[in-house]
Protein backbone atom coordinates (compact mmCIF):
# COMPACT_ATOMS: atom_id res chain seq x y z
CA UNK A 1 141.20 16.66 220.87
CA UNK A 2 140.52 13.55 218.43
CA UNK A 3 136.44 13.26 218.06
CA UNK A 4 134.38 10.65 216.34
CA UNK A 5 130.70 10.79 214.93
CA UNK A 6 129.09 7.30 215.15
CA UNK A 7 125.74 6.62 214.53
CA UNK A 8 125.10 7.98 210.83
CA UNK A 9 125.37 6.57 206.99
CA UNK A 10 128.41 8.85 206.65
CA UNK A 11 129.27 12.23 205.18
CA UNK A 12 128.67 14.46 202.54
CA UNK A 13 124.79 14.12 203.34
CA UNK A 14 122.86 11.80 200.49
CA UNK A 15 120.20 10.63 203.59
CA UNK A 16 118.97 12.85 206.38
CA UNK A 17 118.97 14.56 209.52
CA UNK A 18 122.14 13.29 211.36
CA UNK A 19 124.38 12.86 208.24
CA UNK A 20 124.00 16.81 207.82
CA UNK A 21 123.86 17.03 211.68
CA UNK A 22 127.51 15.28 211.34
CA UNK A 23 128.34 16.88 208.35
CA UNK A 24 128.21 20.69 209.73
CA UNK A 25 129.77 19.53 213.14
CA UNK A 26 132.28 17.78 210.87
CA UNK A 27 133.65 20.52 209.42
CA UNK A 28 132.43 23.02 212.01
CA UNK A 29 134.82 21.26 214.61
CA UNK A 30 137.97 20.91 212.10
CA UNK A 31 137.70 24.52 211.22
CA UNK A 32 137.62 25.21 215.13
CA UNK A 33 141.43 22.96 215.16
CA UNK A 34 139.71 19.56 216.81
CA UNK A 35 140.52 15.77 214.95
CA UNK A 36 137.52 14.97 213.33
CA UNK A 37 136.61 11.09 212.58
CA UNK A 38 132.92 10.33 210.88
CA UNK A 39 131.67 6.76 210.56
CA UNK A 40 130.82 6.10 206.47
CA UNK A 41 128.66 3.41 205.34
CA UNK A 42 130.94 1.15 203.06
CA UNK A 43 129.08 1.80 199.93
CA UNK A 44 128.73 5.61 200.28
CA UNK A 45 128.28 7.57 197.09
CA UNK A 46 131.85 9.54 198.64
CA UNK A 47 134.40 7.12 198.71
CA UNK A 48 137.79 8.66 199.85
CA UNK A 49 139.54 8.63 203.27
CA UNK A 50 139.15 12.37 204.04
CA UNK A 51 136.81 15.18 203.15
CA UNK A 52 137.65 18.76 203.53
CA UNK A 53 139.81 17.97 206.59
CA UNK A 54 137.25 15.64 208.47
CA UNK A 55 139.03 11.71 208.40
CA UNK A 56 136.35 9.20 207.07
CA UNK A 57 136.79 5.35 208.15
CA UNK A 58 134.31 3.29 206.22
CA UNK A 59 132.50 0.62 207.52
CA UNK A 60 130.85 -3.00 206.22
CA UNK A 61 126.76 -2.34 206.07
CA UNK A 62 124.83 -5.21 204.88
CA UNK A 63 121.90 -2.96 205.11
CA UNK A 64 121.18 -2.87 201.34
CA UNK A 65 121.24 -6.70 201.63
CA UNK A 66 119.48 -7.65 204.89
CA UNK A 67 117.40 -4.92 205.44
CA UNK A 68 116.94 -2.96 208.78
CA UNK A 69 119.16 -6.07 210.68
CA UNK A 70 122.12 -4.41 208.49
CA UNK A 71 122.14 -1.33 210.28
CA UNK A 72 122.95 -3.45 214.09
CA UNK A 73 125.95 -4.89 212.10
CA UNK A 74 126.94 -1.52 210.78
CA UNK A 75 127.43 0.01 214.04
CA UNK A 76 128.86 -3.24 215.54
CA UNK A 77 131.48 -2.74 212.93
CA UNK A 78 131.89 1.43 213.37
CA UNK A 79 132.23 0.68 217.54
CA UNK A 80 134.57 -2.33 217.42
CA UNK A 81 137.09 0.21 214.94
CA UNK A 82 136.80 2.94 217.26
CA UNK A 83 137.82 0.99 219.84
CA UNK A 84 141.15 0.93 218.11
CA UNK A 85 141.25 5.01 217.51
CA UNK A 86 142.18 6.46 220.88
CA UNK A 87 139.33 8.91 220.82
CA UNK A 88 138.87 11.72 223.43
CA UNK A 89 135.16 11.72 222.62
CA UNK A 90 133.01 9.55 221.27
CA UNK A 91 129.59 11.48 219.77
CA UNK A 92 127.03 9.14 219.11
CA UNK A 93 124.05 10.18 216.93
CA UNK A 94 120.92 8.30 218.28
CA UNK A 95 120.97 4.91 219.78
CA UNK A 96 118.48 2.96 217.79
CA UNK A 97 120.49 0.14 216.39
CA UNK A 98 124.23 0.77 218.06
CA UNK A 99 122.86 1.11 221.89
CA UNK A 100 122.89 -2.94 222.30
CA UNK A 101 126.59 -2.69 221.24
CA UNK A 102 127.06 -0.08 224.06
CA UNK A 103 129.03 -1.97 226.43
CA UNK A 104 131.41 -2.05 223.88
CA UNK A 105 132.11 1.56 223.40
CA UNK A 106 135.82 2.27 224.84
CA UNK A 107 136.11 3.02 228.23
CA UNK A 108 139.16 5.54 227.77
CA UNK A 109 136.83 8.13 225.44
CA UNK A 110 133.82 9.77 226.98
CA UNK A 111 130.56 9.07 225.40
CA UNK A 112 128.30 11.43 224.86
CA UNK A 113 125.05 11.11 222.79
CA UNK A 114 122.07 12.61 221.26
CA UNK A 115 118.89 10.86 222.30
CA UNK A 116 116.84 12.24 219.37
CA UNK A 117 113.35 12.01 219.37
CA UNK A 118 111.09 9.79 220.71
CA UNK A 119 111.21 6.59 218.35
CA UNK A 120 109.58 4.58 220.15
CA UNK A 121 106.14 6.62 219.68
CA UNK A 122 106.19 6.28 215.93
CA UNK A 123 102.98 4.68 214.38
CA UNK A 124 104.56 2.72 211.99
CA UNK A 125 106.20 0.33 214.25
CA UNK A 126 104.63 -3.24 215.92
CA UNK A 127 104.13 -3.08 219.81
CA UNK A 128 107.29 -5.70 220.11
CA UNK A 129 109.47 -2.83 217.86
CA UNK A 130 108.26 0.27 220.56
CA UNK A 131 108.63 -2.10 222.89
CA UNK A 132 112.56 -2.98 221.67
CA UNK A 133 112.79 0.75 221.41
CA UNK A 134 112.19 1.98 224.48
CA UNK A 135 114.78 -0.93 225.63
CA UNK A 136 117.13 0.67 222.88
CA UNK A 137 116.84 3.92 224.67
CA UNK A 138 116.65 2.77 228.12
CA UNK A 139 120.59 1.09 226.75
CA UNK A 140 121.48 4.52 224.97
CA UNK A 141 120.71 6.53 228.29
CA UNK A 142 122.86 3.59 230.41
CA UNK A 143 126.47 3.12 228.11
CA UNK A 144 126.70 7.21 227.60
CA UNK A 145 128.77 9.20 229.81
CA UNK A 146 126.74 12.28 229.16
CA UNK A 147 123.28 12.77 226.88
CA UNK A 148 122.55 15.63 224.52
CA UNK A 149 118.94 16.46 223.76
CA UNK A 150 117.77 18.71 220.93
CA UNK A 151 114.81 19.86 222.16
CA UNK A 152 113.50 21.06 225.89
CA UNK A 153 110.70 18.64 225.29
CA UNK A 154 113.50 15.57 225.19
CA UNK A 155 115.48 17.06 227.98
CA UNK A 156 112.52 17.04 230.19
CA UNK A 157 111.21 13.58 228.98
CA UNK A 158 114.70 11.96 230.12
CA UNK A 159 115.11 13.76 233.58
CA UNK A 160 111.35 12.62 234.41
CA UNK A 161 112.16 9.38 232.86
CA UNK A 162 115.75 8.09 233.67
CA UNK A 163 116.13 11.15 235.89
CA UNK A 164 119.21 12.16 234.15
CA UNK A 165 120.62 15.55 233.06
CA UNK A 166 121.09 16.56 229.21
CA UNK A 167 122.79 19.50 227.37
CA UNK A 168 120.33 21.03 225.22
CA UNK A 169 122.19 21.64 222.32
CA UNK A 170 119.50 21.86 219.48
CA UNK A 171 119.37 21.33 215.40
CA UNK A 172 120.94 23.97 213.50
CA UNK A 173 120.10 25.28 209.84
CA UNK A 174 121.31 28.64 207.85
CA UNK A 175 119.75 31.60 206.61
CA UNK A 176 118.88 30.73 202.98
CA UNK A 177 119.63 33.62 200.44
CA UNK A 178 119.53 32.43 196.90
CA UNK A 179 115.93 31.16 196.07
CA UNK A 180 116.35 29.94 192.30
CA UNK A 181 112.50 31.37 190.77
CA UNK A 182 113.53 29.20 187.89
CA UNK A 183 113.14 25.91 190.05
CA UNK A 184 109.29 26.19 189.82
CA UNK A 185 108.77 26.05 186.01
CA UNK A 186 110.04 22.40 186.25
CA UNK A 187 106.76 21.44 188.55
CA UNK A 188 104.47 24.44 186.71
CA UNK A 189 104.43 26.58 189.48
CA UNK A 190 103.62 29.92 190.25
CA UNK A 191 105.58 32.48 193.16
CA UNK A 192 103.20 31.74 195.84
CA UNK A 193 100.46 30.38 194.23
CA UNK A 194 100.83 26.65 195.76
CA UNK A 195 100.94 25.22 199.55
CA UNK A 196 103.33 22.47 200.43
CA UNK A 197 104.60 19.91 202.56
CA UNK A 198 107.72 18.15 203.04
CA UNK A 199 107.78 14.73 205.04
CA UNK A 200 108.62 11.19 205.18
CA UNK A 201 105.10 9.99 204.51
CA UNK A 202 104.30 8.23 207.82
CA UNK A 203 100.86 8.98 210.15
CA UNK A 204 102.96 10.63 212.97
CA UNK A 205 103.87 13.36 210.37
CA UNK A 206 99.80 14.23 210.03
CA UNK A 207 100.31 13.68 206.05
CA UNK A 208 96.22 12.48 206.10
CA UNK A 209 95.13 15.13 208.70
CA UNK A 210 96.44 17.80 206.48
CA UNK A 211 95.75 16.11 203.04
CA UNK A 212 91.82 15.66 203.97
CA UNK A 213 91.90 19.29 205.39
CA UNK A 214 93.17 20.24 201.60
CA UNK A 215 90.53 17.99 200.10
CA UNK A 216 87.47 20.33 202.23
CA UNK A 217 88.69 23.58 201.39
CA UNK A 218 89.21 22.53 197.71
CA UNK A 219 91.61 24.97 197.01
CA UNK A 220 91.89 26.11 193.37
CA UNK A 221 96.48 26.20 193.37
CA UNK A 222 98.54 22.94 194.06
CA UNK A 223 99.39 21.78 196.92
CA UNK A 224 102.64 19.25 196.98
CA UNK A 225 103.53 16.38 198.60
CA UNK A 226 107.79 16.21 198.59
CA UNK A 227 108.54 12.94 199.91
CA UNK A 228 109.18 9.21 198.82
CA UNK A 229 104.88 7.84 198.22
CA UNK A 230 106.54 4.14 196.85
CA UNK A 231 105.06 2.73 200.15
CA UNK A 232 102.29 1.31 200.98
CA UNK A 233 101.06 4.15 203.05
CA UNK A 234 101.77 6.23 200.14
CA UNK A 235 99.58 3.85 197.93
CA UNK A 236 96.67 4.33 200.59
CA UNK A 237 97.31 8.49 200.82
CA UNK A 238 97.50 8.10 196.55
CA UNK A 239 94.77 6.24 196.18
CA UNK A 240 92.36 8.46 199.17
CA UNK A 241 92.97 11.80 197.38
CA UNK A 242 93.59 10.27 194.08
CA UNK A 243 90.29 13.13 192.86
CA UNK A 244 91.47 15.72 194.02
CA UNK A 245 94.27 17.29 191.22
CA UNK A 246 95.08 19.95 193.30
CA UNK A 247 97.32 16.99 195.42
CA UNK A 248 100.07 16.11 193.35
CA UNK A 249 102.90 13.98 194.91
CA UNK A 250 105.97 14.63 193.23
CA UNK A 251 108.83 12.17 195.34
CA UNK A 252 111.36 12.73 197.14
CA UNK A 253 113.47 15.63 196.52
CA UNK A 254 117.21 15.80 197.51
CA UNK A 255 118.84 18.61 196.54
CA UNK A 256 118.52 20.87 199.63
CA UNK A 257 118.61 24.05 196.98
CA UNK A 258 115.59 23.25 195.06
CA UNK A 259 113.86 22.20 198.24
CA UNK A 260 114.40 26.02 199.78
CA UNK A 261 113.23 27.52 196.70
CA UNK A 262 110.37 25.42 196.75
CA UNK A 263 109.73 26.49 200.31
CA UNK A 264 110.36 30.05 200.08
CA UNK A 265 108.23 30.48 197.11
CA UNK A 266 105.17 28.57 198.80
CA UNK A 267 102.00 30.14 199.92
CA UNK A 268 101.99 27.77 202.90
CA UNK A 269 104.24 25.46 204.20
CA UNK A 270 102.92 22.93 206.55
CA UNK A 271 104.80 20.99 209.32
CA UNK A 272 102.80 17.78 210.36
CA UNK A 273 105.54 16.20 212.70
CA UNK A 274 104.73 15.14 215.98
CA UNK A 275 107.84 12.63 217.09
CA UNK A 276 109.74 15.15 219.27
CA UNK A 277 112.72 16.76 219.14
CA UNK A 278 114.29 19.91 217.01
CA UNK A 279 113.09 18.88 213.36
CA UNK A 280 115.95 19.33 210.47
CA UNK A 281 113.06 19.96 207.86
CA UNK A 282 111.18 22.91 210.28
CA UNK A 283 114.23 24.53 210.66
CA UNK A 284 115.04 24.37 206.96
CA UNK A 285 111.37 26.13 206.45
CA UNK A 286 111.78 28.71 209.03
CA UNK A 287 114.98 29.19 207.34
CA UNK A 288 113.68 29.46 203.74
CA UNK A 289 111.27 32.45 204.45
CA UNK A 290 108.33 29.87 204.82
CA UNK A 291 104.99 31.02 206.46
CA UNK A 292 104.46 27.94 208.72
CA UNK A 293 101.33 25.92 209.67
CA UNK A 294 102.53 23.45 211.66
CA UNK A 295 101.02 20.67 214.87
CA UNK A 296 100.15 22.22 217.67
CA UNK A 297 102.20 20.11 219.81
CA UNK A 298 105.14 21.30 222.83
CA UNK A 299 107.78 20.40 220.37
CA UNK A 300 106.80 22.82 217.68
CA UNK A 301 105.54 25.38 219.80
CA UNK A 302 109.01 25.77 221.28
CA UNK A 303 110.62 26.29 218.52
CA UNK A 304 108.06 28.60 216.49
CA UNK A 305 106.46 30.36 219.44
CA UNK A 306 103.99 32.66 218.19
CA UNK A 307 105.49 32.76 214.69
CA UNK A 308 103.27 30.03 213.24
CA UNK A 309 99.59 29.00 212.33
CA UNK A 310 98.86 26.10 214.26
CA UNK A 311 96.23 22.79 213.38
CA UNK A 312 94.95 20.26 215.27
CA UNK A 313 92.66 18.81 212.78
CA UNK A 314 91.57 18.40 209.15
CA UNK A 315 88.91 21.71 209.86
CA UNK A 316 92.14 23.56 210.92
CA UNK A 317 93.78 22.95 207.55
CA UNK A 318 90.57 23.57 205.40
CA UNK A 319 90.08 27.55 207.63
CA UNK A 320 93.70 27.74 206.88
CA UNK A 321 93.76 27.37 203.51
CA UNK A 322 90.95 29.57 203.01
CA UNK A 323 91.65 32.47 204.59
CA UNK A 324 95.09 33.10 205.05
CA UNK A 325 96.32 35.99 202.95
CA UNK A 326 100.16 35.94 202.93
CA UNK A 327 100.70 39.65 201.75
CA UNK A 328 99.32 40.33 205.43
CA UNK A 329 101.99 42.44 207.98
CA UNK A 330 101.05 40.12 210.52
CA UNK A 331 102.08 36.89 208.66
CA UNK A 332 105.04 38.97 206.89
CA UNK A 333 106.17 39.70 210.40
CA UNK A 334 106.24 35.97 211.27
CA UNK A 335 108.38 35.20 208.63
CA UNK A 336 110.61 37.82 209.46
CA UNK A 337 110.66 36.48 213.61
CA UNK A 338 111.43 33.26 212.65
CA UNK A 339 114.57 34.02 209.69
CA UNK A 340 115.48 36.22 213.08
CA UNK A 341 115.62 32.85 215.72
CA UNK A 342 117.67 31.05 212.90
CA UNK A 343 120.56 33.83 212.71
CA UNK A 344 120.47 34.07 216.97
CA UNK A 345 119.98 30.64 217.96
CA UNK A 346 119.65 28.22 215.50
CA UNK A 347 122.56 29.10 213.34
CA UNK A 348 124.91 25.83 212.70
CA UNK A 349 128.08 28.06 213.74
CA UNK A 350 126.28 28.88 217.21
CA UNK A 351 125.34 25.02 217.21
CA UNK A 352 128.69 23.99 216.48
CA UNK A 353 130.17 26.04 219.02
CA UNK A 354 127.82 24.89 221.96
CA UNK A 355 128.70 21.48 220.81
CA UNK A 356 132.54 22.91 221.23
CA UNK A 357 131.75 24.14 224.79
CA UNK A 358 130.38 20.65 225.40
CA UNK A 359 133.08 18.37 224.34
CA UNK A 360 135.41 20.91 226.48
CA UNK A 361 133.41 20.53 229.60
CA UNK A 362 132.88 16.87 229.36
CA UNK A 363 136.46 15.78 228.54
CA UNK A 364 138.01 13.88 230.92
CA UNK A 365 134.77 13.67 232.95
CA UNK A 366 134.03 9.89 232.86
CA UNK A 367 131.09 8.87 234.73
CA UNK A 368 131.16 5.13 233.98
């Protein structure tokens, strides 16, 4: 069975969520015997026509040059090659700039695609951007044989919405084993003597929520912000807390090793996201041994259960921060629950096989 991933910057990962989503499915579904195709960006870092087995076709993106208006003419390009491919299935990773080109996608190769998260709910956009959003969906849901959603939340948003079915099929992360203690001299930190966060810095994430919750309780160990602040609503967050020294934003960080080590030698790691669906970097926490404080929202609450702290507010953060004594059996114990969800759900070889058992019950099954 011949596959191709659309929808991403391209493999090996230098970006986010979907490029390791496709890289780990990649390689997943060519160890599992299936012809693997990924979409590449034409000026990604990796440059040759095959990686580790998975065949990588790389496409014109005027992104760097245009700006977001690249990205339409990126997967314009990806969909009008694999046209040409003969693909069984097509997977298509979100639908935010390539579901206008859907009635383009090959009618010989089922389409099947994962709807993400809600996009169309995130602060930072205009009204006339949700509102070409939630078009951009509304086109995603219509051109795809079959949908894919990552989190229950998603799954029941798009039956109540579109009333359509979805495989749940969520997010996948591994165990992480090798924590490098020497990682934390480079920032002047001390085995759990910090909090952290990890997040694109945008208001849906609760950044300020959890930022002004630091600045009541005051505490007397860093806290760090990992995550590009060169924006202007990382100028306002910089500028808010800029007296409080505890705060220290440190950038974006892309080596997923140091990132673990930072989380599994934190205090507390806190999860602000509130833009649905089955996040890569809450995964990568429960993953990392990471006590979590995260949203109290249905999307995190699925995943983490009772395994978490929880905040709703800036007060929430400061009791937090103030009381929580990690050593404690009960918070020891959620660590423990959640490394246990990763290995017996989340796991990418469990992911990549439900995405197997997907592809095998969908083949030939065209709808359109």
């Amino acid at each position: 069975m011949r596959i191709a991933i659309i929808g991403t910057r391209g493999i090996p990962n230098y970006y986010g969520g979907f490029e390791q989503c496709a890289e780990y499915l990649a390689l997943g579904l060519v160890k599992r015997g299936f012809e693997v195709i990924v979409y590449n960006s034409h000026h990604h870092p990796y440059q040759e026509k095959e990686w580790n087995g998975v065949k990588l076709v790389h496409c014109y993106d005027p992104e760097d040059k245009i700006g977001t208006a690249g990205q339409f003419i990126y997967d314009l390009n990806c969909i009008l090659d694999v046209r040409k491919r003969d693909c069984d299935i097509i997977l298509q990773l979100g639908y935010t700039s390539s579901s206008v080109w859907g009635w383009m996608l090959p009618k010989k190769a089922v389409v099947t695609t994962n709807m993400d998260g809600l996009e169309w709910k995130r602060t930072k956009y205009s009204e006339k951007v949700k509102k070409f959003l939630r078009y951009a969906e509304s086109l995603g849901v219509k051109y795809s044989d079959h949908l894919i959603s990552d989190s229950i939340g998603i799954q029941d948003y798009l039956k109540d919405k579109y009333q359509k079915d979805s495989t749940f099929i969520a997010y996948g992360a591994t165990v992480f084993e090798s924590p490098d203690i020497s990682v934390l001299s480079g920032y002047g930190l001390m085995p759990y003597g910090y909090h952290m966060l990890i997040a694109r810095l945008e208001p849906e994430n609760s950044i300020e929520v959890i930022l002004d919750g630091v600045a009541l309780a005051n505490p007397d160990v860093p806290f760090l912000v990992v995550g590009k602040h060169e924006t202007s609503y990382g100028n306002y967050l910089k500028e808010k807390f800029a007296a409080y020294s505890q705060i220290q934003f440190i950038g974006g960080i892309y080596n997923i090793d140091i990132l673990n080590s930072l989380r599994y030698y934190s205090k507390i790691y806190f999860h602000g996201h509130t833009v649905g669906g089955t996040n890569p970097s809450l995964l990568e926490a429960m993953a990392s041994s990471s006590l979590i404080c995260a949203n109290d929202n249905p999307f995190n609450k699925y995943i983490l259960e009772k395994d978490a702290l929880y905040f709703q507010d800036a007060e929430d953060v400061r009791k937090h921060l103030l009381t929580v004594d990690y050593d404690r059996d009960l918070y020891q114990l959620m660590i423990a629950n959640n490394l246990d969800k990763i290995t017996k759900i989340y796991d990418w070889e469990i992911i990549v096989g439900q995405y197997e058992q997907h592809f095998i019950a969908v083949k030939g099954l065209i709808t359109r």
